[in-house]
Protein backbone atom coordinates (compact mmCIF):
# COMPACT_ATOMS: atom_id res chain seq x y z
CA UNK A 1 -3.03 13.36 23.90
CA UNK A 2 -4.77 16.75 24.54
CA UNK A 3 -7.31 14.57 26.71
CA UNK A 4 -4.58 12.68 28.61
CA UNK A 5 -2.94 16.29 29.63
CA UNK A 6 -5.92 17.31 30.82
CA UNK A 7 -6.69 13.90 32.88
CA UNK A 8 -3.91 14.92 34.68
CA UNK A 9 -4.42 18.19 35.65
CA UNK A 10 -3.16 20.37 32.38
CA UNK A 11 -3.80 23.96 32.42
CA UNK A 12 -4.81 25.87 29.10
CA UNK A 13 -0.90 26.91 28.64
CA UNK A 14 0.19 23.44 29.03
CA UNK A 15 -1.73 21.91 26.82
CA UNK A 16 -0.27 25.22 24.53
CA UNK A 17 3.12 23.28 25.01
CA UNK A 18 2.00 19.95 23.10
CA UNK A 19 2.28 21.89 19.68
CA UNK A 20 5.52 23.46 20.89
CA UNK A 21 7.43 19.96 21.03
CA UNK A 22 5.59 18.63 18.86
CA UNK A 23 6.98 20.38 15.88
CA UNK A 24 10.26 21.50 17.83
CA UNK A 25 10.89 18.02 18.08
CA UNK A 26 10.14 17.43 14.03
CA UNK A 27 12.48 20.25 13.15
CA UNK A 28 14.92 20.67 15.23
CA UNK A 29 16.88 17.08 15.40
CA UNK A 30 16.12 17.01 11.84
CA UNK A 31 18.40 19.85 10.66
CA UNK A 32 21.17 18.74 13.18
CA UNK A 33 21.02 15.33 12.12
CA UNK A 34 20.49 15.66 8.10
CA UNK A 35 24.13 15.51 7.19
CA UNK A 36 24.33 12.30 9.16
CA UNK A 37 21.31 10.72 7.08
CA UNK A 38 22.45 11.99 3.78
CA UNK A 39 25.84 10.43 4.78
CA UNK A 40 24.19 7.31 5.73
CA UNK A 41 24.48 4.33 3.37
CA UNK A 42 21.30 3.21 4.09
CA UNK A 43 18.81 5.26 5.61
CA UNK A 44 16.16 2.24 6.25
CA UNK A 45 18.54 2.34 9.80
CA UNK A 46 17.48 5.31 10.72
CA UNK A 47 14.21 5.25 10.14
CA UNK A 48 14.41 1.81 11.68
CA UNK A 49 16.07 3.21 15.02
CA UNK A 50 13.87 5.87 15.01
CA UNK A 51 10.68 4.11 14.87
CA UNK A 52 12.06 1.91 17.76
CA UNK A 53 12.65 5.09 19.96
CA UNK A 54 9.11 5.85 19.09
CA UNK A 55 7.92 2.44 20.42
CA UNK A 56 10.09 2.77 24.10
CA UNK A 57 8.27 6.33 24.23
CA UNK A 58 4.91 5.16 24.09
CA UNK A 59 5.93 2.08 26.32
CA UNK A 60 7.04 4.43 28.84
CA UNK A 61 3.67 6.33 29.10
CA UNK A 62 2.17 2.42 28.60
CA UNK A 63 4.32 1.38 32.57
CA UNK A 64 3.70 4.82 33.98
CA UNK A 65 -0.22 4.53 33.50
CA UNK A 66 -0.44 0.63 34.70
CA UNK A 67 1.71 1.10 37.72
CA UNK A 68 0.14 4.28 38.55
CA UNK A 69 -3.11 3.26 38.11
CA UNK A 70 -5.79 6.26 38.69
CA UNK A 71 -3.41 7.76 41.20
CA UNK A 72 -2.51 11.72 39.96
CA UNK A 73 1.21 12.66 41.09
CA UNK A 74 2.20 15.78 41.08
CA UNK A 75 5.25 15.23 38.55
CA UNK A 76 2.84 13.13 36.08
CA UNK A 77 2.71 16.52 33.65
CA UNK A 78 6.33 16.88 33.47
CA UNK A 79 7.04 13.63 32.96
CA UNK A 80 4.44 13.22 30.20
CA UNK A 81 6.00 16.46 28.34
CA UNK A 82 9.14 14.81 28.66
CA UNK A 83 8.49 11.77 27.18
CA UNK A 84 5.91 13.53 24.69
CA UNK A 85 8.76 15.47 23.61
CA UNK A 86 11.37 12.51 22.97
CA UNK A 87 8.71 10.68 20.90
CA UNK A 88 8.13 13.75 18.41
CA UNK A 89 12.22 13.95 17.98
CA UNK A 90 11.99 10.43 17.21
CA UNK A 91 8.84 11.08 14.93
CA UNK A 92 10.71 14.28 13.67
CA UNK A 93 14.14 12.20 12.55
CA UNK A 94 12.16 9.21 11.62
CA UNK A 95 9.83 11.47 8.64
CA UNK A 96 13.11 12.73 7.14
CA UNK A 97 14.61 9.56 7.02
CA UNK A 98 11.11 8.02 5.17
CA UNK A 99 10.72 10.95 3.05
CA UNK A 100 14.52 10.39 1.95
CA UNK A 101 14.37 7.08 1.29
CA UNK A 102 10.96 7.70 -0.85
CA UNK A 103 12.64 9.96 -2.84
CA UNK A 104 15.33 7.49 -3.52
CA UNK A 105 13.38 4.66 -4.28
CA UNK A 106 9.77 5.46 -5.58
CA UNK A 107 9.83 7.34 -8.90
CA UNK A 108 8.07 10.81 -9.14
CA UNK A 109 5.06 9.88 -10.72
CA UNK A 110 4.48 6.82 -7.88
CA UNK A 111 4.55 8.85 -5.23
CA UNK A 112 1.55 9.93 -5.32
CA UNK A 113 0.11 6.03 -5.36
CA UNK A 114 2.38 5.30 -2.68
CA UNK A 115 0.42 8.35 -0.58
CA UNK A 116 -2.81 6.84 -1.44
CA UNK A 117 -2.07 2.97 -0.85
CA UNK A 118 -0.49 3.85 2.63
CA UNK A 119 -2.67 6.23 3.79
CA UNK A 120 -6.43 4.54 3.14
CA UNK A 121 -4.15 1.09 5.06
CA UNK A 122 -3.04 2.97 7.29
CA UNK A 123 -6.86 4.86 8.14
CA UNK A 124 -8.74 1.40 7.41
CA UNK A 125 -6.64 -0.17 10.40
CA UNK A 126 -7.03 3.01 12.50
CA UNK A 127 -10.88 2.73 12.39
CA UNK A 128 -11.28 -0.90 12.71
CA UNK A 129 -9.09 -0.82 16.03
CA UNK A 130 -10.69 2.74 17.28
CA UNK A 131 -14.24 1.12 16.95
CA UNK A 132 -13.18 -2.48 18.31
CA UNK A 133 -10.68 -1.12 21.26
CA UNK A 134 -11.75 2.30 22.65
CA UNK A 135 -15.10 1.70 23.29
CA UNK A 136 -13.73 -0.45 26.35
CA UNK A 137 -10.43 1.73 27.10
CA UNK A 138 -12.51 5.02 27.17
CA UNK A 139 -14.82 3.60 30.00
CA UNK A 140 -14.43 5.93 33.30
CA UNK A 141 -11.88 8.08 33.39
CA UNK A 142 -10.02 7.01 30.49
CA UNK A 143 -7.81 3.43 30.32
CA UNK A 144 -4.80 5.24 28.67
CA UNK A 145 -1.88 2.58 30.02
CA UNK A 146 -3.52 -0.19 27.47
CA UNK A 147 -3.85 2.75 24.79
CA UNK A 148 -0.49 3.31 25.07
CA UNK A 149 0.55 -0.26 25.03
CA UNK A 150 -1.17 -1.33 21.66
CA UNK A 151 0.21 2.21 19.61
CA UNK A 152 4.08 1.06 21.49
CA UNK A 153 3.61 -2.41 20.02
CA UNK A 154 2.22 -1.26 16.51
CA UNK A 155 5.87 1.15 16.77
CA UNK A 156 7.63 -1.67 17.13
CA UNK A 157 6.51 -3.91 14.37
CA UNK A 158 6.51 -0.89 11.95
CA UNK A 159 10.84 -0.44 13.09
CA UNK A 160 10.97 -4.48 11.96
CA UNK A 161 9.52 -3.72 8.98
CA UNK A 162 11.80 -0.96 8.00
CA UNK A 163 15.07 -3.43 8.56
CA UNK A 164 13.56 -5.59 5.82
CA UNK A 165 13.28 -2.37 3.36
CA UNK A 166 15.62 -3.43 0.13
CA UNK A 167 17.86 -0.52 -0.35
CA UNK A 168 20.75 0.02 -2.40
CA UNK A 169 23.86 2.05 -0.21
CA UNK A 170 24.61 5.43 -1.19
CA UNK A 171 28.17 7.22 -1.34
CA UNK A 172 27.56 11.06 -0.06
CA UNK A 173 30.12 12.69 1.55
CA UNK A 174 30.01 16.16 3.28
CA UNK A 175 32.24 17.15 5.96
CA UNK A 176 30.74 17.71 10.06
CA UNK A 177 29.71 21.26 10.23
CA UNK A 178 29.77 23.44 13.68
CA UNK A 179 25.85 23.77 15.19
CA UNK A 180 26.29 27.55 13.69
CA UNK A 181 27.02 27.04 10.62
CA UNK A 182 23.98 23.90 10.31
CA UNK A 183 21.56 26.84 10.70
CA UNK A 184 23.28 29.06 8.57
CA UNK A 185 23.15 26.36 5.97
CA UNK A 186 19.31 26.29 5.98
CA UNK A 187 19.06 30.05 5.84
CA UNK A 188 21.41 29.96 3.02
CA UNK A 189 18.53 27.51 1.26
CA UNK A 190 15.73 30.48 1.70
CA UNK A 191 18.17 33.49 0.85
CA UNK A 192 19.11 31.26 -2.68
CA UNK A 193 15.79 29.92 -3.75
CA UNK A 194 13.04 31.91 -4.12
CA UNK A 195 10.43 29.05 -5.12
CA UNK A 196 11.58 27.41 -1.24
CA UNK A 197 11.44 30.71 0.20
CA UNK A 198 7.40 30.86 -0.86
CA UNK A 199 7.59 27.10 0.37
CA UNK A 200 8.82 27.47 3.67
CA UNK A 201 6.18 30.74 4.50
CA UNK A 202 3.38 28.38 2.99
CA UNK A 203 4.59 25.87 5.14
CA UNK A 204 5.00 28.43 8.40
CA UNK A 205 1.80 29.59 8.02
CA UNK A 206 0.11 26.25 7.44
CA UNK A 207 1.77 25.75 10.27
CA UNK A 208 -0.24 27.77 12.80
CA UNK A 209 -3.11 25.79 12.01
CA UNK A 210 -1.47 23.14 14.46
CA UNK A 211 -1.36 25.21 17.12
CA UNK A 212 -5.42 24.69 17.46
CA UNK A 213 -5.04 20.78 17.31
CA UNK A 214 -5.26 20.56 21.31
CA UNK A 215 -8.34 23.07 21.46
CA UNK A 216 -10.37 21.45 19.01
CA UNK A 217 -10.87 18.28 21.77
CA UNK A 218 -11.21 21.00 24.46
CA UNK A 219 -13.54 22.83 22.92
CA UNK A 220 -15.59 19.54 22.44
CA UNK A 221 -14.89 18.58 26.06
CA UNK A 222 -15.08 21.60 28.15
CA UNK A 223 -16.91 24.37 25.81
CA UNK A 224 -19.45 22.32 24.57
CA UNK A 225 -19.38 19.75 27.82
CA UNK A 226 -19.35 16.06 25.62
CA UNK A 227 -18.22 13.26 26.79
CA UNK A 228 -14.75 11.63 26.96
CA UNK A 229 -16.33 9.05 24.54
CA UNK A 230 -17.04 11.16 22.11
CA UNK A 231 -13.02 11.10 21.56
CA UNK A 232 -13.15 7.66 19.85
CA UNK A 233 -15.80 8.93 17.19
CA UNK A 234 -13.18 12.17 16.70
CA UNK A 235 -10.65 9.56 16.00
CA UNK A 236 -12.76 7.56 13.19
CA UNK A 237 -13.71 10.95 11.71
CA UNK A 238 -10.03 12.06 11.78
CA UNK A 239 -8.50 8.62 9.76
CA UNK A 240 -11.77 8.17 7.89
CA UNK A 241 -11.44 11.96 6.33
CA UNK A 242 -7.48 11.18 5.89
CA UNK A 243 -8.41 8.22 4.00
CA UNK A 244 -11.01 9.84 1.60
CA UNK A 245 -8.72 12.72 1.27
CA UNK A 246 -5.94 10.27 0.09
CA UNK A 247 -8.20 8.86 -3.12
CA UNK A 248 -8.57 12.17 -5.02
CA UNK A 249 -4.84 13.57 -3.64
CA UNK A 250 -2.98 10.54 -4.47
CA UNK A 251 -4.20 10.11 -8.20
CA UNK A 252 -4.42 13.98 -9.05
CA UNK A 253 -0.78 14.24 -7.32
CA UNK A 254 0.72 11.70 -9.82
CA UNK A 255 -1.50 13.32 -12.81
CA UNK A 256 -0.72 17.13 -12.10
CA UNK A 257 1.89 17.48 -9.74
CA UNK A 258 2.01 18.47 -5.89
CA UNK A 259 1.83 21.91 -6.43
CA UNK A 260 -2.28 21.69 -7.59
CA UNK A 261 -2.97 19.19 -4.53
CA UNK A 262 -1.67 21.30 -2.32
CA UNK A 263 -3.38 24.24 -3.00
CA UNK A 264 -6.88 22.06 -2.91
CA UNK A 265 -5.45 20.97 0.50
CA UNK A 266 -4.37 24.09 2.33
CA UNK A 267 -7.83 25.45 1.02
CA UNK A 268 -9.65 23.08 2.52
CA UNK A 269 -8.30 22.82 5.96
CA UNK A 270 -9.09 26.93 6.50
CA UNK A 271 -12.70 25.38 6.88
CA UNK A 272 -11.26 22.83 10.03
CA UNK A 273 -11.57 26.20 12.39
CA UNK A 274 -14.88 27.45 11.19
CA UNK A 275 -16.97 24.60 11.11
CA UNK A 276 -15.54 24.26 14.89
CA UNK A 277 -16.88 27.67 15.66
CA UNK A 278 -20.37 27.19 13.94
CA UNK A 279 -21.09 23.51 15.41
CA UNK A 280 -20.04 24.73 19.00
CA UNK A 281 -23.17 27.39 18.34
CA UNK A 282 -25.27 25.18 16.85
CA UNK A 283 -26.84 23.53 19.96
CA UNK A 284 -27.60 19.82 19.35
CA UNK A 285 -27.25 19.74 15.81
CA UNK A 286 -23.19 21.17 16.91
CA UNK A 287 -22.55 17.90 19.59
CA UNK A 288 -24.11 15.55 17.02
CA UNK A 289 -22.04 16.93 14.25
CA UNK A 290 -18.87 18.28 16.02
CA UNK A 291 -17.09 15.16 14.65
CA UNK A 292 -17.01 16.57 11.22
CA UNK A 293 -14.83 18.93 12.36
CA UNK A 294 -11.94 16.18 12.64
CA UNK A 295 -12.74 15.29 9.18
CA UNK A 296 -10.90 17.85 8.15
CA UNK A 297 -8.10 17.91 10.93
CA UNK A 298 -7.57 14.38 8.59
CA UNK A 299 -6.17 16.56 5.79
CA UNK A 300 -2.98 17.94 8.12
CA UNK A 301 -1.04 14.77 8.00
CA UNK A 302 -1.70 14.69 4.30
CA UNK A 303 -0.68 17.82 3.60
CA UNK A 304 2.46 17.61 5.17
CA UNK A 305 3.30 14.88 3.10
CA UNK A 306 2.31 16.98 0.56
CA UNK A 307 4.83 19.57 1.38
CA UNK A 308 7.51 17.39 1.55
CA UNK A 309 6.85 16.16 -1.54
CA UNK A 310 7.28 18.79 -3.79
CA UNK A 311 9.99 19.84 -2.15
CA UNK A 312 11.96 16.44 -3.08
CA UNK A 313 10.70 17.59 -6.56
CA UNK A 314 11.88 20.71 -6.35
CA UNK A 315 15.62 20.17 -4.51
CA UNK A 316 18.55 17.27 -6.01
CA UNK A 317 18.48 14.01 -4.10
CA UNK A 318 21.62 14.76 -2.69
CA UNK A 319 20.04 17.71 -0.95
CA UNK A 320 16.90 16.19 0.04
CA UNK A 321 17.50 15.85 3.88
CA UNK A 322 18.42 19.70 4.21
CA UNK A 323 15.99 21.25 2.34
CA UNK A 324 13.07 18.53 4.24
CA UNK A 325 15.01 19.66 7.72
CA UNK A 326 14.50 23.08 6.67
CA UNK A 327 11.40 23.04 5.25
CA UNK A 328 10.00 21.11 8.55
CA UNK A 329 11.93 24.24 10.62
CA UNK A 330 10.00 26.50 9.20
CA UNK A 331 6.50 24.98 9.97
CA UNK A 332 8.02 24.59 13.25
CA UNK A 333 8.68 28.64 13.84
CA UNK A 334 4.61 29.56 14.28
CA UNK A 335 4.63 26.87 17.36
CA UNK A 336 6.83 28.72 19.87
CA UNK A 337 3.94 31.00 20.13
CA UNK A 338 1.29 27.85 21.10
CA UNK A 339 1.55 28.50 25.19
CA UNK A 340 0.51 32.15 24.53
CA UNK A 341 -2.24 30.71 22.48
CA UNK A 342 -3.57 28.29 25.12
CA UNK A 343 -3.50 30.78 27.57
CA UNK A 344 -5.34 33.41 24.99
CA UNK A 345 -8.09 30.44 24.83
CA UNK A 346 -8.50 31.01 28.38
CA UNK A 347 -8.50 34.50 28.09
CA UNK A 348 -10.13 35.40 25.12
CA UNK A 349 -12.03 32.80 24.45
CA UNK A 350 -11.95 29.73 21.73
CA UNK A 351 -13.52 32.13 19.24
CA UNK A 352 -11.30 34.87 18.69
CA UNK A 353 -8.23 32.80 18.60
CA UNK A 354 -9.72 30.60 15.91
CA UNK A 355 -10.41 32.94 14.04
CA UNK A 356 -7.15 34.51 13.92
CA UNK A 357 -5.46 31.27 12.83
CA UNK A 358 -8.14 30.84 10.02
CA UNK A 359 -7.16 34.27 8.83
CA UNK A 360 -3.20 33.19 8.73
CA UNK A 361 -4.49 29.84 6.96
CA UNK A 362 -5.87 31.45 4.14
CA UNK A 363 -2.59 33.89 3.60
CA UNK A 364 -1.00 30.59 3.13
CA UNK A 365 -3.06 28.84 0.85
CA UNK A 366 -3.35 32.25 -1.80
CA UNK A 367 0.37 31.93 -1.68
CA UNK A 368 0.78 28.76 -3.10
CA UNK A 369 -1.00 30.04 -6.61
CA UNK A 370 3.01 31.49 -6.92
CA UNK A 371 4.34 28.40 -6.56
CA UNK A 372 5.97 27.09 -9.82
CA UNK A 373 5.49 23.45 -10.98
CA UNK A 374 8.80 21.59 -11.08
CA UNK A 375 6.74 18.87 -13.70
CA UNK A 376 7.31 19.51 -17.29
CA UNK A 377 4.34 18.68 -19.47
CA UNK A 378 2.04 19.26 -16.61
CA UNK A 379 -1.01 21.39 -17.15
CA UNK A 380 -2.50 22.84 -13.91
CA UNK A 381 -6.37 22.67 -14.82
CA UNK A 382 -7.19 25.85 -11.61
CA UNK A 383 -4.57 28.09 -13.71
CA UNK A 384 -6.22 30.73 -16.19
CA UNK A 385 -3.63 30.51 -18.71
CA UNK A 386 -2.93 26.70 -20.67
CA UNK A 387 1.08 27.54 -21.02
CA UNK A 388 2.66 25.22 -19.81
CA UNK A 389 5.46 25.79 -17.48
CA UNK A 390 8.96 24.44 -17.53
């Protein structure tokens, strides 16, 4: 998408804005709607409407390309904002509904399987189509209509598939709230528990890391002047390392708990920035290698799962969807600061700002060893100490 933005004509601080509504749209909606979902009967609807939203979005973009052809208009930015926007508060309403309904139906110690199964699918089918498809729609100047098209139509058969989820209804009942008091609701959550509180600025400050996901493609692109092919090999590396990832996460997640994963996770990912930096010094042996980079950019999607996992541990299933919606505000908050980032990377230079984020990374992961492990019987093999804690 950071490509597309800049196919069009995308400055530095619009491309800043794809982080922006990117999470915005995977908080915000969230903690207005989660009283709705946990009300819900059945939540496979709303995942199911969701996904469907997700599918017209990327339909859209699908028309708008085709018609337009390789003609540039002057309103194609706004209008792919817009529509880039809609899709992540589909995306955004869509995860809490999935993550809800996980919690309800897969046991604790599945979860973890579920992760595993799901994602290595999910990343096989990725790289098959990435290798068979993009070679011909990355020709020229990029065929992004028929792009579109194919991840629209995968949408749609993943919102049929969610109808046909077997789901017993619920019985929740909470009365409509005013929008001041929603908000006031989820800062209640951080003022009471202290184990969220550490959560939610793990999860803020893993959150800045997504605030370089645009740059890492332009620093490819522009910085180190490869090809728009090259994005199809970025895309393999990105699915392949979320699939590898997902073997040792998923078993060791069921084993130990979410707490240990995570911190293995959140450690890893501080190297995503610095291998950037060193490859885009590194002269040939940096283009022929940059794709390792997006290896581990393949651990964010995991992680966030990750998150959002031990926080259904760690909340009651009746308060699932407002501790998720809060939990996915708070990754959210570091993003409203992404335009002044992608105009620093014009300013300042790739380096400096990477570094910076790498620097708020590693905060993040030291402060998830104060986590606390909602698991009894679980031993955490990196702690010092054998006790085991309730």
């Amino acid at each position: 998408m950071p490509a597309v933005l800049d196919s069009i004509g995308g400055a530095g601080w619009l491309r800043g804005f794809l982080p922006v509504l990117n999470r915005a749209g995977q908080s915000i909606p969230p903690v207005l709607l989660a009283r709705r979902i946990k009300v819900m009967r059945k939540k496979k609807w709303a995942m199911a409407c969701c996904t469907f939203l997700m599918a017209c979005s990327f339909l859209s973009l699908s028309i708008i390309w085709l018609v337009s052809g390789d003609v540039c208009h002057w309103w194609n930015p706004g209008v792919f904002l817009a529509i880039y926007a809609l899709f992540f508060m589909s995306v955004g309403v869509n995860q809490i509904s999935f993550v809800t309904l996980q919690g309800k139906l897969i046991r604790v110690t599945h979860r973890g399987r579920l992760l595993l199964v799901a994602n290595v699918g999910g990343a096989a089918c990725a790289v098959i189509f990435a290798l068979c498809l993009l070679p011909y729609w990355l020709q020229d100047e990029g065929h992004f209509g028929l792009i579109f098209g194919f991840a629209g139509s995968c949408f749609a058969l993943s919102a049929l598939a969610a109808m046909g989820l077997s789901e017993s209804p619920d019985n929740y009942s909470e009365s409509p709230s005013p929008l001041r008091h929603i908000f006031r609701g989820a800062a209640q959550i951080l003022r009471s528990d202290h184990n969220f509180r550490r959560l939610a600025l793990v999860g803020a400050l893993f959150g800045t890391s997504m605030m370089l996901f645009p740059h890492y493609q332009a620093l490819g692109l522009k910085e180190m002047s490869l090809t728009l092919d090259k994005i199809m090999w970025w895309v393999v590396a990105q699915n392949i390392g979320m699939g590898l990832f997902s073997f040792p996460v998923g078993m060791l997640a069921d084993k130990y708990g979410y707490r240990l994963v995570l911190r293995l996770a959140m450690g890893a990912i501080c190297g995503a920035p610095l291998s950037a930096i060193a490859l885009s010094h590194a002269g040939d042996v940096g283009t022929s290698y940059f794709f390792l980079v997006f290896v581990l950019v393949g651990l964010t999607p995991l992680t966030i799962k990750m998150l959002n996992n031990y926080t259904l541990e760690i909340s009651e299933p009746a308060d699932h969807p407002r501790y998720l919606s809060t939990l996915s505000l708070c990754m959210t908050t570091p993003m409203l600061l992404s335009p002044l980032i992608g105009g620093l990377v014009d300013v300042v230079g790739f380096e400096a700002v990477f570094l910076a984020i790498t620097f708020l990374m590693i905060t993040g992961w030291l402060l998830t060893f104060g986590l606390k492990e909602p698991r009894r019987h679980v031993i955490d093999p990196l702690a010092t100490s054998t006790a085991v804690e309730a």
